[in-house]
PDB file of N, CA and C in Angstrom:
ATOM      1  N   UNK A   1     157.218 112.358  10.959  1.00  0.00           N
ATOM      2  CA  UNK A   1     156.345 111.340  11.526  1.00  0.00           C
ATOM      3  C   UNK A   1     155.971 111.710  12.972  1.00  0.00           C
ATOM      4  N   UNK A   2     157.071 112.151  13.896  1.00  0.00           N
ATOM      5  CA  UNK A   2     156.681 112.462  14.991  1.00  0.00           C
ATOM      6  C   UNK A   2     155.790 113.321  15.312  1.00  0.00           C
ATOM      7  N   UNK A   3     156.144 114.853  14.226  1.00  0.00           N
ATOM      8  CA  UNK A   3     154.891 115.832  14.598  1.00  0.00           C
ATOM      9  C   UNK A   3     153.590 115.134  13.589  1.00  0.00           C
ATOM     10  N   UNK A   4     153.095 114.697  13.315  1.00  0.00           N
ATOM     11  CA  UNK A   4     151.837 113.943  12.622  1.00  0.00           C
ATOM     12  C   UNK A   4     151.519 113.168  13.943  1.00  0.00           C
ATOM     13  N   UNK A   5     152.323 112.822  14.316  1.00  0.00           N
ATOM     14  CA  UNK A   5     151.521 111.272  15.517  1.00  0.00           C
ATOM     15  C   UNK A   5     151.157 112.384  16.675  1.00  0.00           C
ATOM     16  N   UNK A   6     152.034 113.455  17.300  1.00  0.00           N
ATOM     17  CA  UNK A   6     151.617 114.583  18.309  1.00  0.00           C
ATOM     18  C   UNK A   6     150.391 115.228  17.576  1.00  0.00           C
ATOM     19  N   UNK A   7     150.274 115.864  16.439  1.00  0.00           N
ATOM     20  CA  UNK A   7     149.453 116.831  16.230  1.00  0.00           C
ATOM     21  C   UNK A   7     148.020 116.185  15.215  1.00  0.00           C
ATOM     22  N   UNK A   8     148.164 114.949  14.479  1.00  0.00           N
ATOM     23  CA  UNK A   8     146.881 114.396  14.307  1.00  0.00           C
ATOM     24  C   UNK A   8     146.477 113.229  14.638  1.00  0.00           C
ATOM     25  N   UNK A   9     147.169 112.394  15.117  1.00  0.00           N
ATOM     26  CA  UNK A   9     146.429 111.133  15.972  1.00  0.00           C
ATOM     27  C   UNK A   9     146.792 111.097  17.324  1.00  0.00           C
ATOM     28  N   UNK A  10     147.054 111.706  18.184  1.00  0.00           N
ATOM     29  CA  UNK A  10     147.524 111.677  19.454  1.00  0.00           C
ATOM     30  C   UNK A  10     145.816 112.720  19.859  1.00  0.00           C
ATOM     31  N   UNK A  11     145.793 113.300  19.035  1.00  0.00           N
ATOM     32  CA  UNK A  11     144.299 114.342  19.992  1.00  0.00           C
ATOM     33  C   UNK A  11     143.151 113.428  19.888  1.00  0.00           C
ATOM     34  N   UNK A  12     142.935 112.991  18.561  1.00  0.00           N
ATOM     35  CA  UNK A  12     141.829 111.749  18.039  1.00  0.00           C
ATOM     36  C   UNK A  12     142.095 110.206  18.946  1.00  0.00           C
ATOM     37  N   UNK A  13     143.158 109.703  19.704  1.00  0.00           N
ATOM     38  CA  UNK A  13     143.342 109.013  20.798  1.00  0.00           C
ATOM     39  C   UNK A  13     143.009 109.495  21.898  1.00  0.00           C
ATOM     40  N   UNK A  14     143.015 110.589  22.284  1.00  0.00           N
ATOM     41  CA  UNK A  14     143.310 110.782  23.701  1.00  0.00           C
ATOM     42  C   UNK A  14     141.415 111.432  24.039  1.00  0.00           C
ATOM     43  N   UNK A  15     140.862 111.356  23.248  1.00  0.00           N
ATOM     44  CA  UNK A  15     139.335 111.151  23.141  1.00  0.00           C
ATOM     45  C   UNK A  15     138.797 110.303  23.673  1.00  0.00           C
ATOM     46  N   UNK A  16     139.583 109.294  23.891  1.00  0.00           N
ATOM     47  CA  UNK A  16     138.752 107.560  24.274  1.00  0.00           C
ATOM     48  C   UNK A  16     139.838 107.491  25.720  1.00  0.00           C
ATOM     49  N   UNK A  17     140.328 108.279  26.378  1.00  0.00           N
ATOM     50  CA  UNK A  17     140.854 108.702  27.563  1.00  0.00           C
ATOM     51  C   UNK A  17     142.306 108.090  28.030  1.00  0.00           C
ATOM     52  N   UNK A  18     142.743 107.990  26.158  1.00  0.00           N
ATOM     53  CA  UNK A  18     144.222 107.368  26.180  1.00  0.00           C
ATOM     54  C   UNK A  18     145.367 108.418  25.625  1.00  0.00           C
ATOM     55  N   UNK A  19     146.144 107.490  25.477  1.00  0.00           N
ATOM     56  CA  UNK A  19     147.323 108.872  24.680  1.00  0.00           C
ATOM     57  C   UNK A  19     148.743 107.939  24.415  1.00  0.00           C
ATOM     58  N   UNK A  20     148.888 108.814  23.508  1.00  0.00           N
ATOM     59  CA  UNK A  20     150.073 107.914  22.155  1.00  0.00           C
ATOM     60  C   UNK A  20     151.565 108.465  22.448  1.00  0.00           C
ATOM     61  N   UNK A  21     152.816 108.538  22.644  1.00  0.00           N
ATOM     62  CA  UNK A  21     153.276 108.958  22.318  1.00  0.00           C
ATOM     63  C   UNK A  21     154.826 108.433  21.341  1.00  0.00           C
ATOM     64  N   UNK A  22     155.286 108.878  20.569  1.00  0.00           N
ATOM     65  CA  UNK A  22     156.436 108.565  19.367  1.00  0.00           C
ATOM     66  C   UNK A  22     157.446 108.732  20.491  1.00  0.00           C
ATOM     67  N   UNK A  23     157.620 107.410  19.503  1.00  0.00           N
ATOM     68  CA  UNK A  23     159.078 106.617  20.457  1.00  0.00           C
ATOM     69  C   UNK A  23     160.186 106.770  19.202  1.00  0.00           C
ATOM     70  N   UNK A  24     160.345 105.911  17.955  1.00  0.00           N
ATOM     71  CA  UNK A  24     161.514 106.082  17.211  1.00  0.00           C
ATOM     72  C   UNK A  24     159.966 105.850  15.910  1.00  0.00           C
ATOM     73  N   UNK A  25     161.226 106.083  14.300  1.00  0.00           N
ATOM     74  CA  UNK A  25     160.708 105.543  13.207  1.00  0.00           C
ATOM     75  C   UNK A  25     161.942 105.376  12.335  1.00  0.00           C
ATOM     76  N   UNK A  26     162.456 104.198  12.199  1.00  0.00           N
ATOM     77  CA  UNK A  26     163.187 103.267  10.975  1.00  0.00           C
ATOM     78  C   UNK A  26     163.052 102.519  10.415  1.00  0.00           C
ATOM     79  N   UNK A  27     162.956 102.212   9.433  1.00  0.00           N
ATOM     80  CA  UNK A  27     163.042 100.644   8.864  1.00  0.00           C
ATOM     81  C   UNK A  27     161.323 100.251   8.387  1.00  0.00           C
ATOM     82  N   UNK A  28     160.624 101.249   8.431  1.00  0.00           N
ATOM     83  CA  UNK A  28     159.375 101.548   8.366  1.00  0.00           C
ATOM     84  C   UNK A  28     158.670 100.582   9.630  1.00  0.00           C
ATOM     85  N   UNK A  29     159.414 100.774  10.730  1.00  0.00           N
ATOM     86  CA  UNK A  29     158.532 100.181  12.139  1.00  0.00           C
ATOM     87  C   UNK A  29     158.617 101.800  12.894  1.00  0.00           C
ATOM     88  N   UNK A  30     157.527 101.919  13.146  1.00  0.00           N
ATOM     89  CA  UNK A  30     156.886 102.938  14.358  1.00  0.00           C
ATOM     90  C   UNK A  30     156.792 102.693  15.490  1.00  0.00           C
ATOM     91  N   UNK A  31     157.622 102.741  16.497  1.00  0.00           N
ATOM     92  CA  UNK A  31     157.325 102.286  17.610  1.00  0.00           C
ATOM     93  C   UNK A  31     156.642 103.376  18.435  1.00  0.00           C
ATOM     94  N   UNK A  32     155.477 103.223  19.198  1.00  0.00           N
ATOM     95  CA  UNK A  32     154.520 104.137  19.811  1.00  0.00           C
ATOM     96  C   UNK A  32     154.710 103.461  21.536  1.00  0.00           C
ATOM     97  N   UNK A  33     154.397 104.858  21.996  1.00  0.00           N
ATOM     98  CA  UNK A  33     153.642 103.626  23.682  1.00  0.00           C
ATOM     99  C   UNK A  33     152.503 104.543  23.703  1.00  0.00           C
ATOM    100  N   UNK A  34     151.798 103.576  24.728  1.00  0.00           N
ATOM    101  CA  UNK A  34     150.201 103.918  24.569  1.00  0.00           C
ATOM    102  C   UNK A  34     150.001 103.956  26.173  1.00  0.00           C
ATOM    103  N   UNK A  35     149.430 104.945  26.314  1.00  0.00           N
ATOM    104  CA  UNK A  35     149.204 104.904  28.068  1.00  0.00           C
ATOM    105  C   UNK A  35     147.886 105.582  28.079  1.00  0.00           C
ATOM    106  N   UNK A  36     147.608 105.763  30.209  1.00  0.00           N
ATOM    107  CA  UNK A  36     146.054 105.853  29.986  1.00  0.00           C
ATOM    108  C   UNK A  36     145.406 104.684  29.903  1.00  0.00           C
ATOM    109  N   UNK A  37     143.996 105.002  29.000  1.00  0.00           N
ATOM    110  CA  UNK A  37     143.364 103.924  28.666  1.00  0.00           C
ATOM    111  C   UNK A  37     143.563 102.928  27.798  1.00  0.00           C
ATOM    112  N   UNK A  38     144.846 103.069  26.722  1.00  0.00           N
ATOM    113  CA  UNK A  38     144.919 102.645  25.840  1.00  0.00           C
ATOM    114  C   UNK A  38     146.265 101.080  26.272  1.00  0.00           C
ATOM    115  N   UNK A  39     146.707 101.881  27.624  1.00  0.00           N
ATOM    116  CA  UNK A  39     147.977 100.860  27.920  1.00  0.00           C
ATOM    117  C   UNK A  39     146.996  99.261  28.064  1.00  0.00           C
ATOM    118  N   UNK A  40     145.653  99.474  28.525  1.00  0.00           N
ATOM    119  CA  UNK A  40     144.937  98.321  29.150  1.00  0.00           C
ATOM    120  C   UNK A  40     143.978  97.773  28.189  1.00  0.00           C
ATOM    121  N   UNK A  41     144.322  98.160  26.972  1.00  0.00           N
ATOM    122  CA  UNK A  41     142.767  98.200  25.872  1.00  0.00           C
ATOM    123  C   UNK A  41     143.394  96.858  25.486  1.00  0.00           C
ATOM    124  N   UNK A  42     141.957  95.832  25.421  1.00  0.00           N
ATOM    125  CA  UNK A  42     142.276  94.816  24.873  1.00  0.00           C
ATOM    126  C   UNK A  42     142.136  94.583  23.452  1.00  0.00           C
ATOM    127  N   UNK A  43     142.083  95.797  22.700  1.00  0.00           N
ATOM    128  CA  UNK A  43     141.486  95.564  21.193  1.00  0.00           C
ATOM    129  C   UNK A  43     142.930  96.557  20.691  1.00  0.00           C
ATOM    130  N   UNK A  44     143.789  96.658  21.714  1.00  0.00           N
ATOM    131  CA  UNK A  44     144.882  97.879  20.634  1.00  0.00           C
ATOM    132  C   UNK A  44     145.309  97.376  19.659  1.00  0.00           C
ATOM    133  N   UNK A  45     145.462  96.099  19.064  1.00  0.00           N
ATOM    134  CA  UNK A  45     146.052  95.635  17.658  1.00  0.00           C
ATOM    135  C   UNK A  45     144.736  96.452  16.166  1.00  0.00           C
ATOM    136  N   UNK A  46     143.738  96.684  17.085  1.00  0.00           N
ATOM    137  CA  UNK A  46     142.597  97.569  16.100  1.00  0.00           C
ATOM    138  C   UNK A  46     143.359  99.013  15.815  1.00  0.00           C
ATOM    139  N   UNK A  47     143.382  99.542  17.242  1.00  0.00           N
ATOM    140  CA  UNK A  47     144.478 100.987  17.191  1.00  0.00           C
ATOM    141  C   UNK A  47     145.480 100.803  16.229  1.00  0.00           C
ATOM    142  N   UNK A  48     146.203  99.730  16.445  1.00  0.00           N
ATOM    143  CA  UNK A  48     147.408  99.981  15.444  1.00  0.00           C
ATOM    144  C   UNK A  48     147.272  99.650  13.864  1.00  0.00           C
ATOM    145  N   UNK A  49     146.174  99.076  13.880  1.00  0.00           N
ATOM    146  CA  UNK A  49     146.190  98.804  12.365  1.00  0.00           C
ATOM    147  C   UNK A  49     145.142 100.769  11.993  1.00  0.00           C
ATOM    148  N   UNK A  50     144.555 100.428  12.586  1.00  0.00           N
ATOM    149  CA  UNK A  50     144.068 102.172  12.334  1.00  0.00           C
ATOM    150  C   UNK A  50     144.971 103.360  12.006  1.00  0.00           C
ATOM    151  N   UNK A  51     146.049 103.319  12.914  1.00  0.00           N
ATOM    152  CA  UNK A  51     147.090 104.145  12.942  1.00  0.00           C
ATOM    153  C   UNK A  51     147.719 104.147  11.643  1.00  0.00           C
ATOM    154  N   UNK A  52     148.212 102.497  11.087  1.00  0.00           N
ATOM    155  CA  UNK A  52     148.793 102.129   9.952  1.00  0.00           C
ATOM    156  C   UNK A  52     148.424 102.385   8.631  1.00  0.00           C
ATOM    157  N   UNK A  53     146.753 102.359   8.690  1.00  0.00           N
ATOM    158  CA  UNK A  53     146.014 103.083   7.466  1.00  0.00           C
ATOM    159  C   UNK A  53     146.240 104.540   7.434  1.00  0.00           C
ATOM    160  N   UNK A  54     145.964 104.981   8.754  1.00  0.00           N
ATOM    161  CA  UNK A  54     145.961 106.482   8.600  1.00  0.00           C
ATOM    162  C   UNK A  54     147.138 107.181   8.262  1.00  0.00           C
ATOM    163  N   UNK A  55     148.447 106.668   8.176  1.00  0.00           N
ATOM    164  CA  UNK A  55     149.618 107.423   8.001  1.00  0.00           C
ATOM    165  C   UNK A  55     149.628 106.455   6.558  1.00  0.00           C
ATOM    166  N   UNK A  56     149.136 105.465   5.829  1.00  0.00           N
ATOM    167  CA  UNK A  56     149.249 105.109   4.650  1.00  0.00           C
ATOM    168  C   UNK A  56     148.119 105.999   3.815  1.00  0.00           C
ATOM    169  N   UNK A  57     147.450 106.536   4.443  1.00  0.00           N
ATOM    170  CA  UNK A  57     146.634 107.688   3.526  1.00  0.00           C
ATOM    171  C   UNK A  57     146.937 109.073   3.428  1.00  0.00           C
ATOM    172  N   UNK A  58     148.057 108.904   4.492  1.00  0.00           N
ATOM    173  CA  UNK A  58     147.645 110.886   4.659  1.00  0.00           C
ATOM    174  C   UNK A  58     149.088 110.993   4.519  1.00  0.00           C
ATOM    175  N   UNK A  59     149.642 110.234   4.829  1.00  0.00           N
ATOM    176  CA  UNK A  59     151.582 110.381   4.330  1.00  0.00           C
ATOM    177  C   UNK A  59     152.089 109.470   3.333  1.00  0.00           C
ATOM    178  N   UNK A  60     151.250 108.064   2.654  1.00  0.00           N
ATOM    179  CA  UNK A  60     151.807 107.847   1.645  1.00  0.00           C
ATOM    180  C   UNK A  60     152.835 106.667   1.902  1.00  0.00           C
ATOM    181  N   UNK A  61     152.892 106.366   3.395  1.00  0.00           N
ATOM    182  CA  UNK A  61     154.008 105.611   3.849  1.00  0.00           C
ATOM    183  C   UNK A  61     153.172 103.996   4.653  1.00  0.00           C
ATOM    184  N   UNK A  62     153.641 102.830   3.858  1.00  0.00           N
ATOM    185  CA  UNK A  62     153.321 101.798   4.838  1.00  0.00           C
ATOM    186  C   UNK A  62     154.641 101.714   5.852  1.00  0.00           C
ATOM    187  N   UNK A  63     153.596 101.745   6.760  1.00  0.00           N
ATOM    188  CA  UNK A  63     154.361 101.464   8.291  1.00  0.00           C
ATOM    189  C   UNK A  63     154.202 100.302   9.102  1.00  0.00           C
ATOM    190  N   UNK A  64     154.802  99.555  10.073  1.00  0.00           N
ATOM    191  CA  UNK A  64     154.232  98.542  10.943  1.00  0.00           C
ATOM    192  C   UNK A  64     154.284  99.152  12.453  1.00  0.00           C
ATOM    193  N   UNK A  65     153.224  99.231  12.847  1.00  0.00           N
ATOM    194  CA  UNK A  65     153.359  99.817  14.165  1.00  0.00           C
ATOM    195  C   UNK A  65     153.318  99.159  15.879  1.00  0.00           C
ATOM    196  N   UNK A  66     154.931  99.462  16.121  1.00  0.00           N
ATOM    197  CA  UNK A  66     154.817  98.286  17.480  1.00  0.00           C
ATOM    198  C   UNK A  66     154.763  99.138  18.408  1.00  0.00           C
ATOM    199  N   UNK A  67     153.649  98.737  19.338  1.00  0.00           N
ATOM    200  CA  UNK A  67     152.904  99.261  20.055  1.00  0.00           C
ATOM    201  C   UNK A  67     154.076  99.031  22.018  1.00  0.00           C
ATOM    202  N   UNK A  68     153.800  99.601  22.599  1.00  0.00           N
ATOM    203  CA  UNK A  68     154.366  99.547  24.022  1.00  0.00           C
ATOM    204  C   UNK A  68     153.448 100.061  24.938  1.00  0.00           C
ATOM    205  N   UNK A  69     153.024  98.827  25.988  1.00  0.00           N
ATOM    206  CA  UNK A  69     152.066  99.853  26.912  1.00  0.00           C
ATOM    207  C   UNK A  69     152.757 100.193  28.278  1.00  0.00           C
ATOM    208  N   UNK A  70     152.400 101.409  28.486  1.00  0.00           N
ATOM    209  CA  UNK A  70     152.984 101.509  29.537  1.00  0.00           C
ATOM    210  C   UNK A  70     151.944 101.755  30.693  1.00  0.00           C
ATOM    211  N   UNK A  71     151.992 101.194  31.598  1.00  0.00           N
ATOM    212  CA  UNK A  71     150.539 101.373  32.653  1.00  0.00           C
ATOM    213  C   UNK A  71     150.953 102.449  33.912  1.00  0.00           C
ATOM    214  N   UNK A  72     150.160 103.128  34.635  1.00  0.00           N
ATOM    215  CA  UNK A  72     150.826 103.399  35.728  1.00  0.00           C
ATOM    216  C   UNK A  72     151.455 102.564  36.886  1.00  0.00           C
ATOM    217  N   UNK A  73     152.076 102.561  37.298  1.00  0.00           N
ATOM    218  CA  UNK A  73     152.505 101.801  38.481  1.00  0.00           C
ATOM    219  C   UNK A  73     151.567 101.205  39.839  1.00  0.00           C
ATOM    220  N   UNK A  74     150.382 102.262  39.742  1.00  0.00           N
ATOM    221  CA  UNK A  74     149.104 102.105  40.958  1.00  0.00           C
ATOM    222  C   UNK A  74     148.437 101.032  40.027  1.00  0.00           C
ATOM    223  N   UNK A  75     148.563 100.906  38.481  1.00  0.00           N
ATOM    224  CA  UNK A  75     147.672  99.556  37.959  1.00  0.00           C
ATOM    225  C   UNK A  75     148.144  98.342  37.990  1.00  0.00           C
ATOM    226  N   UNK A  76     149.423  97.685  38.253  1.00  0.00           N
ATOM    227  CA  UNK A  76     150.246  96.808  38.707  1.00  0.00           C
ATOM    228  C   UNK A  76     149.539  95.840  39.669  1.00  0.00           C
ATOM    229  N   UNK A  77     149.483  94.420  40.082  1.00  0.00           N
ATOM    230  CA  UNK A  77     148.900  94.185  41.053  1.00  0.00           C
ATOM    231  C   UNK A  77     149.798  93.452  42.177  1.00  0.00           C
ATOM    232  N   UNK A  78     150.708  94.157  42.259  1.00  0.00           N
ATOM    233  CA  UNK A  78     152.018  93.722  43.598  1.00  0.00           C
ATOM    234  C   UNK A  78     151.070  94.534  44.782  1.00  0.00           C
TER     235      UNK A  78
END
């Protein structure tokens, strides 16, 4: 799962000036964090259901995917 999320949806994300990276996979939950553009996207529940089709087509596996954003610290507003 991990090399699939690095090598085919992490390049197809990081297009829209974000980026994915694999955190764990058990229990069929995926946990991802999303940084970049994607930590601030107000539509990422679209990303993740996208994500969820795409590894139910191409690996065969339903997954639920919980998402984590992580922002930079300069996007914070302290």
């Amino acid at each position: 799962m991990e090399e699939y999320i690095r090598t085919v949806l992490a390049p197809r994300i990081s297009g829209d000036g974000g980026w994915v990276e694999y955190v764990s996979y058990e229990n069929q939950k995926l946990t991802l964090v999303f940084r970049g553009e994607c930590s601030k996207c107000i539509i990422l529940n679209r990303c993740t259901d996208w994500i969820a089709q795409m590894i139910r087509n191409d690996l065969g596996e339903d997954v639920t995917v919980v998402p984590i954003r992580k922002k930079p610290y300069f996007w914070d507003n302290h």
